[in-house]
C-alpha atoms as a PDB file:
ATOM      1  CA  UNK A   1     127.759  86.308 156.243  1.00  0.00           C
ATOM      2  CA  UNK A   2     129.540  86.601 159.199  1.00  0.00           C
ATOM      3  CA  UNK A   3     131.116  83.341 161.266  1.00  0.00           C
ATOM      4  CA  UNK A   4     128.895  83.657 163.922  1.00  0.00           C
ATOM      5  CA  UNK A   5     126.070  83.136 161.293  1.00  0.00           C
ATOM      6  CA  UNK A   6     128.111  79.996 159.854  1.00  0.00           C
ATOM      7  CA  UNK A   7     128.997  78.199 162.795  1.00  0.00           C
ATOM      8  CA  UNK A   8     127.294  79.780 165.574  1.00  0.00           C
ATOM      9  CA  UNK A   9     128.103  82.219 168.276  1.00  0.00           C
ATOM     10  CA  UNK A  10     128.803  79.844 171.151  1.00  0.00           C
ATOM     11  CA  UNK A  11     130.891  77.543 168.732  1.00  0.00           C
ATOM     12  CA  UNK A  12     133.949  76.014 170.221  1.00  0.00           C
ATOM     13  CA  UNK A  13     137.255  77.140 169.234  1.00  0.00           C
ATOM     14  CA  UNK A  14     138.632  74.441 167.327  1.00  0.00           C
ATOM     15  CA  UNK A  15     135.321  75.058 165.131  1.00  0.00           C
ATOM     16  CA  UNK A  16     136.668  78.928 164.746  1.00  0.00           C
ATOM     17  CA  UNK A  17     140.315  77.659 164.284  1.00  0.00           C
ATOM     18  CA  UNK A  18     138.556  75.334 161.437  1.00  0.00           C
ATOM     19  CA  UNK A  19     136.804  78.614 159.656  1.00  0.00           C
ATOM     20  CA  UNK A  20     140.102  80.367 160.071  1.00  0.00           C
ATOM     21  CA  UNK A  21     142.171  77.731 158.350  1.00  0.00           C
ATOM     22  CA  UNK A  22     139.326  77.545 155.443  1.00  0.00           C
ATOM     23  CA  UNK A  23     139.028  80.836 154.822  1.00  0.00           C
ATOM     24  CA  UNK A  24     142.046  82.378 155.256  1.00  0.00           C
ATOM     25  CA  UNK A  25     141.418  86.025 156.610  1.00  0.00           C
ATOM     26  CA  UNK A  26     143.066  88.901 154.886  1.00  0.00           C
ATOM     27  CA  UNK A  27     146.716  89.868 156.800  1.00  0.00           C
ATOM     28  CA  UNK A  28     148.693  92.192 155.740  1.00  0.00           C
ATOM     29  CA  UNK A  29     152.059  92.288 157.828  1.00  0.00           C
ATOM     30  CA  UNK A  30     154.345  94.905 157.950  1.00  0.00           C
ATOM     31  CA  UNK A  31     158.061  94.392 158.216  1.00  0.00           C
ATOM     32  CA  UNK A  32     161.122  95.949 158.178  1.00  0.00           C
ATOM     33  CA  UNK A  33     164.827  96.531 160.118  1.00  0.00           C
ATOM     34  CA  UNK A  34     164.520  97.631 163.084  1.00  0.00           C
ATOM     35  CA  UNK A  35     164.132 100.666 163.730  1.00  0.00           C
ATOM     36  CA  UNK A  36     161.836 101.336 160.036  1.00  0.00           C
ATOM     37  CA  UNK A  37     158.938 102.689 162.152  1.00  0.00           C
ATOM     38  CA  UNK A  38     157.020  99.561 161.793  1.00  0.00           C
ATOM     39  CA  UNK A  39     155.013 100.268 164.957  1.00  0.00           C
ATOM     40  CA  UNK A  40     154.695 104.030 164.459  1.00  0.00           C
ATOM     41  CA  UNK A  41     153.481 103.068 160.577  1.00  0.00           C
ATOM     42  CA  UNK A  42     150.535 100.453 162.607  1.00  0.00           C
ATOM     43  CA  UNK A  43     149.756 103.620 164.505  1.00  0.00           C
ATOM     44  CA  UNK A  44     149.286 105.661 161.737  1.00  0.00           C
ATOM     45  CA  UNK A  45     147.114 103.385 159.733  1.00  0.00           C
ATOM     46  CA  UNK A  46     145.063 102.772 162.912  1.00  0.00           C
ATOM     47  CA  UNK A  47     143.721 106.593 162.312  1.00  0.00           C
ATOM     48  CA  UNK A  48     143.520 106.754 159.108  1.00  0.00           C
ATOM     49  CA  UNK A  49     141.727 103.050 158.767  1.00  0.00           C
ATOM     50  CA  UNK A  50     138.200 102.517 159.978  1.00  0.00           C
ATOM     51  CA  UNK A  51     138.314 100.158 162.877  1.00  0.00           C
ATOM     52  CA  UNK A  52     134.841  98.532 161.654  1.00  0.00           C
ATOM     53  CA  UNK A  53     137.218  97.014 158.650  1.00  0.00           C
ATOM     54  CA  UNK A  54     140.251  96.759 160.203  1.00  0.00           C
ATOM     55  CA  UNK A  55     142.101  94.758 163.337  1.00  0.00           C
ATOM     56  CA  UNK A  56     145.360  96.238 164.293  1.00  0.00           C
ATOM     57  CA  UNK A  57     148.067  93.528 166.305  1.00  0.00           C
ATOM     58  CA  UNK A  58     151.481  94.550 167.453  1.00  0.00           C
ATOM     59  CA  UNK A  59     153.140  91.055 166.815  1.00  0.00           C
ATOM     60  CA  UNK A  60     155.294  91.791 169.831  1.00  0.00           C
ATOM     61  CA  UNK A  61     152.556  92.289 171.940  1.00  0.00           C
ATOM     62  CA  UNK A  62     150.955  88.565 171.730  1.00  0.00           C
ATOM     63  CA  UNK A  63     153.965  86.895 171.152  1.00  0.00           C
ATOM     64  CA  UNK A  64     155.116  88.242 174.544  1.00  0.00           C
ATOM     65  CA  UNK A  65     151.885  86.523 176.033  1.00  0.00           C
ATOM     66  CA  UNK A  66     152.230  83.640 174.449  1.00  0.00           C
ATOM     67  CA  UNK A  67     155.951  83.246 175.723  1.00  0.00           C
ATOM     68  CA  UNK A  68     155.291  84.954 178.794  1.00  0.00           C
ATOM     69  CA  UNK A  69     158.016  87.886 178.095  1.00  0.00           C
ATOM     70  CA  UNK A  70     159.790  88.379 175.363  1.00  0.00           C
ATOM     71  CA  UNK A  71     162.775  87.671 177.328  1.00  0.00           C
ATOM     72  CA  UNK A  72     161.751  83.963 177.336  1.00  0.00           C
ATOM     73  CA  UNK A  73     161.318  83.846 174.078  1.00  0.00           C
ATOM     74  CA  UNK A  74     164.487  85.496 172.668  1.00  0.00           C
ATOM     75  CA  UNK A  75     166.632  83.172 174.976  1.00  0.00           C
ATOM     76  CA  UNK A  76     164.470  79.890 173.515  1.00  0.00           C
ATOM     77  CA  UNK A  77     165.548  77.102 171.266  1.00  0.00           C
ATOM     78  CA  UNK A  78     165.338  77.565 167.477  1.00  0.00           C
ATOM     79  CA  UNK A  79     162.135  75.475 167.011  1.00  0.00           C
ATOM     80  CA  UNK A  80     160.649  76.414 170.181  1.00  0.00           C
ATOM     81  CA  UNK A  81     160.601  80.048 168.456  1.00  0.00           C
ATOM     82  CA  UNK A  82     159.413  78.859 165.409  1.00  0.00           C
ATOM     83  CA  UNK A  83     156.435  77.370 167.360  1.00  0.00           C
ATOM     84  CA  UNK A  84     155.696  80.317 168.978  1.00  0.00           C
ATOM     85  CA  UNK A  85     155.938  82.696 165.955  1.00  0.00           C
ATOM     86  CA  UNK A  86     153.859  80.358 163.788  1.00  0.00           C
ATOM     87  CA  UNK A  87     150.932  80.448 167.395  1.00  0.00           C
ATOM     88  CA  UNK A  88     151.264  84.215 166.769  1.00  0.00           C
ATOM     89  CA  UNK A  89     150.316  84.194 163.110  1.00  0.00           C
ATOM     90  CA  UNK A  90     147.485  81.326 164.125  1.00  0.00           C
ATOM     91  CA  UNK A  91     145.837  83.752 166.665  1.00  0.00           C
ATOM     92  CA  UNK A  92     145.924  86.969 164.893  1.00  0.00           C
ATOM     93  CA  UNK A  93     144.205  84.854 162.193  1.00  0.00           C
ATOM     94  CA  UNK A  94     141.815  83.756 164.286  1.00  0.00           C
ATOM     95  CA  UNK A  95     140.756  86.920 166.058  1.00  0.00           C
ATOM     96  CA  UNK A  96     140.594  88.298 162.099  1.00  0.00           C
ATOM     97  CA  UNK A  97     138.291  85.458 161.509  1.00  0.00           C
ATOM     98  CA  UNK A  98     135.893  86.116 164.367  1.00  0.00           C
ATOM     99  CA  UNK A  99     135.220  89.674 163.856  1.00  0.00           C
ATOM    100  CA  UNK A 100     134.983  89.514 160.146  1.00  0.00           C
ATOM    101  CA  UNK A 101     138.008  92.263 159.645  1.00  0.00           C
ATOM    102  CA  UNK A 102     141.291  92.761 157.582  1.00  0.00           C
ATOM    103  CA  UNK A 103     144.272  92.240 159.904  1.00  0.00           C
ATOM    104  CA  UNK A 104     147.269  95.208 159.816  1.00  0.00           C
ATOM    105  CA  UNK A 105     150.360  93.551 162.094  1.00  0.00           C
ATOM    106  CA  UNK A 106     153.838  94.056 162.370  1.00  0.00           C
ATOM    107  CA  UNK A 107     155.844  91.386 161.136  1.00  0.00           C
ATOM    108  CA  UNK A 108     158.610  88.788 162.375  1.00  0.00           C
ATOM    109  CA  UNK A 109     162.444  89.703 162.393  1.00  0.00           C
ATOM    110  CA  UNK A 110     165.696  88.477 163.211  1.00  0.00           C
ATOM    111  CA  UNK A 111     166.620  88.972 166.647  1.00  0.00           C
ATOM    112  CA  UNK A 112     170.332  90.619 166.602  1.00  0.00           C
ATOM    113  CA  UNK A 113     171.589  86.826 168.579  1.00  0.00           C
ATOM    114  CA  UNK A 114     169.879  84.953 165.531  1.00  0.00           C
ATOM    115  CA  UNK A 115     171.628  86.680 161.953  1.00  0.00           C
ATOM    116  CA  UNK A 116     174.759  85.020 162.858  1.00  0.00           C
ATOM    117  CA  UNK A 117     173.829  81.869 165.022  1.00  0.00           C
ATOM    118  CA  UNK A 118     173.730  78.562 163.314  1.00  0.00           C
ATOM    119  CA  UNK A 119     170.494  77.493 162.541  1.00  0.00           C
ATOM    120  CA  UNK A 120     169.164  81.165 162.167  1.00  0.00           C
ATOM    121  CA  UNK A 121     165.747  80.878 161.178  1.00  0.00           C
ATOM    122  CA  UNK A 122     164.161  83.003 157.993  1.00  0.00           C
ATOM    123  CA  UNK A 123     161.865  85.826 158.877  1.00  0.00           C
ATOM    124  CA  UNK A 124     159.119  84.505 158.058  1.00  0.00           C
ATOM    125  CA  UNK A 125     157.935  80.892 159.567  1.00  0.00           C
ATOM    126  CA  UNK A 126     155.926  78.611 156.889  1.00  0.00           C
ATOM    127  CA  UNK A 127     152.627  78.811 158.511  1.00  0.00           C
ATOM    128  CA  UNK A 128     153.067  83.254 157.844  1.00  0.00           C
ATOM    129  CA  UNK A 129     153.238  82.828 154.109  1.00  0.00           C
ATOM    130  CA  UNK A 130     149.657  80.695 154.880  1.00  0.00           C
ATOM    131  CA  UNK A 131     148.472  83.554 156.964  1.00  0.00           C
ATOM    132  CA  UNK A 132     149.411  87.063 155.318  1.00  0.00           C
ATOM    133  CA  UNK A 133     147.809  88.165 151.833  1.00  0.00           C
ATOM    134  CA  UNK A 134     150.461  91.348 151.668  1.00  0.00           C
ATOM    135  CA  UNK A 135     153.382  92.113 152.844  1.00  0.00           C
ATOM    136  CA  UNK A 136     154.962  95.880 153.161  1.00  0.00           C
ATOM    137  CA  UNK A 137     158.585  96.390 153.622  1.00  0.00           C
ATOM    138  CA  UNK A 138     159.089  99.760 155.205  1.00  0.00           C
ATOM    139  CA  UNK A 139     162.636 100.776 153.711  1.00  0.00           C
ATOM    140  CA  UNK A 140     164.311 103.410 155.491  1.00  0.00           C
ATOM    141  CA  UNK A 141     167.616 105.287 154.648  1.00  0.00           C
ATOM    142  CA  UNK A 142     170.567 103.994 156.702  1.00  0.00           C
ATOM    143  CA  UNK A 143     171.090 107.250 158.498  1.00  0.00           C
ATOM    144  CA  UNK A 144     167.825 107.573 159.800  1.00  0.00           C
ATOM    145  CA  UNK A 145     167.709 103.773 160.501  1.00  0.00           C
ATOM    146  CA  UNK A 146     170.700 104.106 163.403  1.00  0.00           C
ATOM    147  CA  UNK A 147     169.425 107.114 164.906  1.00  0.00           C
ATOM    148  CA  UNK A 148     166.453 105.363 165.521  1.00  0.00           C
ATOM    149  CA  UNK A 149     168.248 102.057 166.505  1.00  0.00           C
ATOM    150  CA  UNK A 150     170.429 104.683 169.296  1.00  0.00           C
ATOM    151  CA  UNK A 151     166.961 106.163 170.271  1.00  0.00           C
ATOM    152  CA  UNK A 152     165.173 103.213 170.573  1.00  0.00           C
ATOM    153  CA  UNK A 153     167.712 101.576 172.986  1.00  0.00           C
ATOM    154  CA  UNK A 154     166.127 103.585 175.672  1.00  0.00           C
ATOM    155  CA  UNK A 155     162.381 102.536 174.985  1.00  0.00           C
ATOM    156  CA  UNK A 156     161.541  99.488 173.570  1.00  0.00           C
ATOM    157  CA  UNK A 157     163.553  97.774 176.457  1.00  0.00           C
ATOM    158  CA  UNK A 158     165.294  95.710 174.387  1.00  0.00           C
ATOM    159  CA  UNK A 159     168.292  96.954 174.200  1.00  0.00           C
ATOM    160  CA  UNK A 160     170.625  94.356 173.412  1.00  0.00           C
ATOM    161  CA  UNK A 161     168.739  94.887 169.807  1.00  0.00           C
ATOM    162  CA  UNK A 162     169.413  98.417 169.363  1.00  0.00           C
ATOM    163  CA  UNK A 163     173.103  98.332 170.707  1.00  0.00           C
ATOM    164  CA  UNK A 164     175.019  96.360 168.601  1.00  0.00           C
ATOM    165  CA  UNK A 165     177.743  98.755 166.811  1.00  0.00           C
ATOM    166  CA  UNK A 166     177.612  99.464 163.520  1.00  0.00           C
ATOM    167  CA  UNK A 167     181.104  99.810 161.990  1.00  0.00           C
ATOM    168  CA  UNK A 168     180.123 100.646 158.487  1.00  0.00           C
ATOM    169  CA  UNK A 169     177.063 102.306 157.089  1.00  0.00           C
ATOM    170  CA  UNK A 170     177.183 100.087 154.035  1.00  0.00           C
ATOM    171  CA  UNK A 171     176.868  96.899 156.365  1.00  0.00           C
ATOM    172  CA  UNK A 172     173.490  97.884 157.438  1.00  0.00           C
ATOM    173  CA  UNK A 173     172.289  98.989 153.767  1.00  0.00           C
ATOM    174  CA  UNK A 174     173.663  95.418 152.769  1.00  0.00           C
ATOM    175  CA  UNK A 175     171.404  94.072 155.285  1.00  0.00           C
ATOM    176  CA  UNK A 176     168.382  95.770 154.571  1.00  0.00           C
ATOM    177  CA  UNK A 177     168.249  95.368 151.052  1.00  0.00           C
ATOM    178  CA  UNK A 178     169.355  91.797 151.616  1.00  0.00           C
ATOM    179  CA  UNK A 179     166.437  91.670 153.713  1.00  0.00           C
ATOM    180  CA  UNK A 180     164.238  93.092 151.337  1.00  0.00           C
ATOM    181  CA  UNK A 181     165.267  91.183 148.659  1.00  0.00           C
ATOM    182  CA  UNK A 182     164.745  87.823 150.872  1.00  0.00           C
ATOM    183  CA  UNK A 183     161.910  88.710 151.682  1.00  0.00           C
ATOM    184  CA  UNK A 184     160.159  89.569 148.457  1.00  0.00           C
ATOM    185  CA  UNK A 185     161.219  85.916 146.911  1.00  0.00           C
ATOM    186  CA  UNK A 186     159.532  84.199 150.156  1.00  0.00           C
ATOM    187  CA  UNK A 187     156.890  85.946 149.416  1.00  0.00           C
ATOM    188  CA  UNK A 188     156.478  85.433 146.045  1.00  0.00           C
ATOM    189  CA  UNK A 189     157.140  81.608 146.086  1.00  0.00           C
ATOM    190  CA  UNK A 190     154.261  81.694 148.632  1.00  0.00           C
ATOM    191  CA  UNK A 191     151.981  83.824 146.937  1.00  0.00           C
ATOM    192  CA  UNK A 192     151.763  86.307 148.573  1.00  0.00           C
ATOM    193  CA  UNK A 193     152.019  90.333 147.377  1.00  0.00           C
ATOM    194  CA  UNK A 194     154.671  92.175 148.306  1.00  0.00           C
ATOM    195  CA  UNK A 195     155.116  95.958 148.449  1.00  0.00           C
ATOM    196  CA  UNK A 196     158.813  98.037 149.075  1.00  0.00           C
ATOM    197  CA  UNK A 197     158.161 101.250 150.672  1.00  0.00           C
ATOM    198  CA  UNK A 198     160.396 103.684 150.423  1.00  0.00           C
ATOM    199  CA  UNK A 199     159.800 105.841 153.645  1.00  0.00           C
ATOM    200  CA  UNK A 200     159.996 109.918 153.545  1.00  0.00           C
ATOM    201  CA  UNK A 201     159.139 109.057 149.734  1.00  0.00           C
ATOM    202  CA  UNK A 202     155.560 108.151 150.292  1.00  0.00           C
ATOM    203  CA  UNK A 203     152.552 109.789 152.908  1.00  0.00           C
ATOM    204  CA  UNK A 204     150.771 107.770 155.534  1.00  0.00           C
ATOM    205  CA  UNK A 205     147.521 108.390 153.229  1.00  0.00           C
ATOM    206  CA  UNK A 206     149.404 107.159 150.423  1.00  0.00           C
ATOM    207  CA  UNK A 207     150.525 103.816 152.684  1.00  0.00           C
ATOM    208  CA  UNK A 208     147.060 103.754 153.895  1.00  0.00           C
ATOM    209  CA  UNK A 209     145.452 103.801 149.754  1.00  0.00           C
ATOM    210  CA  UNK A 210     147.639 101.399 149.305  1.00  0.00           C
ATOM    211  CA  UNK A 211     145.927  98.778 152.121  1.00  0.00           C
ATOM    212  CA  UNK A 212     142.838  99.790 150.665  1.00  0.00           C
ATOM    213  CA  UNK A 213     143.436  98.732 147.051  1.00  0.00           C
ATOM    214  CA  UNK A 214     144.466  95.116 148.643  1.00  0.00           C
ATOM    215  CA  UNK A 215     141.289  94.829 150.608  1.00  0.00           C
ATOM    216  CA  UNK A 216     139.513  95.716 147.405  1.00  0.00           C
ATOM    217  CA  UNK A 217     141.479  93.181 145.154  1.00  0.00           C
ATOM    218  CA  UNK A 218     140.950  90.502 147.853  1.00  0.00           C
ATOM    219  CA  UNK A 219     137.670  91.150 148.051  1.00  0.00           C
ATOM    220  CA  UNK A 220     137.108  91.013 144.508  1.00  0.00           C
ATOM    221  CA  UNK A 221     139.020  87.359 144.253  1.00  0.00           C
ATOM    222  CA  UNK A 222     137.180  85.504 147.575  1.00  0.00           C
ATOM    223  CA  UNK A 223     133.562  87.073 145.311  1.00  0.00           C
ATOM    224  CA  UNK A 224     134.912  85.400 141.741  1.00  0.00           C
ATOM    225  CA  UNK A 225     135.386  82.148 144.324  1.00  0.00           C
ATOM    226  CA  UNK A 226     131.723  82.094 144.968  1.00  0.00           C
ATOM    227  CA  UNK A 227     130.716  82.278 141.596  1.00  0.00           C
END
């Protein structure tokens, strides 16, 4: 039965916001260095993924709206980002909620001014590990992870992100399997799955099986819930 059915069509949206908070839509979030193909991996999925199950959200994208640039936001105060981040996970939630669909995004990172500033905040806020149901960490090897950082300088137009030398190869495979490692106790202690995938290793298909077996699973646990 779909919300509209629940609560009615013309419901206000705190009575959406309510549903969404109930319910708790199925996100799966996919993170990564950057540089992993974490966008190019949502793009994929959108074309392999049938958009009558599936939402697809570039995290970027509405977090820029919501901070009006992502400029503003990377120069904001610790818990003014948190705030921000956590109204990111809330909408893409809600949107999921409206439409009845799984949620794909792109996940939260450390910006390159926040791994060494006091205070630095974890990847994830609190109010994610509420949110997401899965999350996929795209591991890349190091070589092909500062090519793409050098590349991506020139496009993503954030460039301060993508600059920052890299003395020593082993520094950046000491931060992404620190980051994977992180990551994967977060999300256990919230509950939340958590896959590691090893890029070049795996297909897009295979990535894309992979979403499908946790819409299946979660689908199978909100049915036992009714029962």
């Amino acid at each position: 039965m779909s919300w509209s059915t629940r609560i009615g069509f013309n419901a206000p949206f705190d009575k959406v916001a309510e549903l969404t908070r109930a319910e708790r839509p199925l996100i799966i979030a996919i993170h990564g260095l950057p540089g992993c193909g974490k966008s190019y991996t949502l793009n994929k999925l959108s074309h392999i993924l049938p958009s009558k199950q599936y939402l697809f959200f570039e995290t970027s994208t509405i977090l820029s709206k919501l901070s009006r640039g992502l400029d503003r936001f990377e120069t904001a105060h610790a818990e003014q980002k948190m705030a921000l981040r956590a109204a990111t996970a809330q909408e893409i939630a809600r949107e999921c909620t409206v439409v009845d669909k799984a949620g794909i995004t792109t996940g939260f990172l450390y910006l390159s001014d926040e791994r060494h500033a006091e205070g630095a905040q974890d990847i994830d806020t609190p109010i994610d590990c509420s949110r997401y149901s899965c999350v996929l960490f795209l591991h890349v090897p190091v070589q092909v992870l500062i090519k793409r950082r050098m590349l991506g300088a020139e496009t993503t137009g954030r460039k301060h992100l993508h600059s920052v030398p890299i003395a020593e190869i082993n520094l950046l495979q000491q931060w992404q399997d620190a980051e994977c490692e992180r990551l994967s106790k977060v999300c256990k202690e919230g509950g939340v799955a958590f896959e590691r995938i090893d890029m070049g290793a795996v297909s897009f298909e295979e990535i894309a099986d992979l979403v499908r077996g946790v819409k299946r699973d979660w689908e199978s646990k909100e049915e036992a819930k009714k029962e």
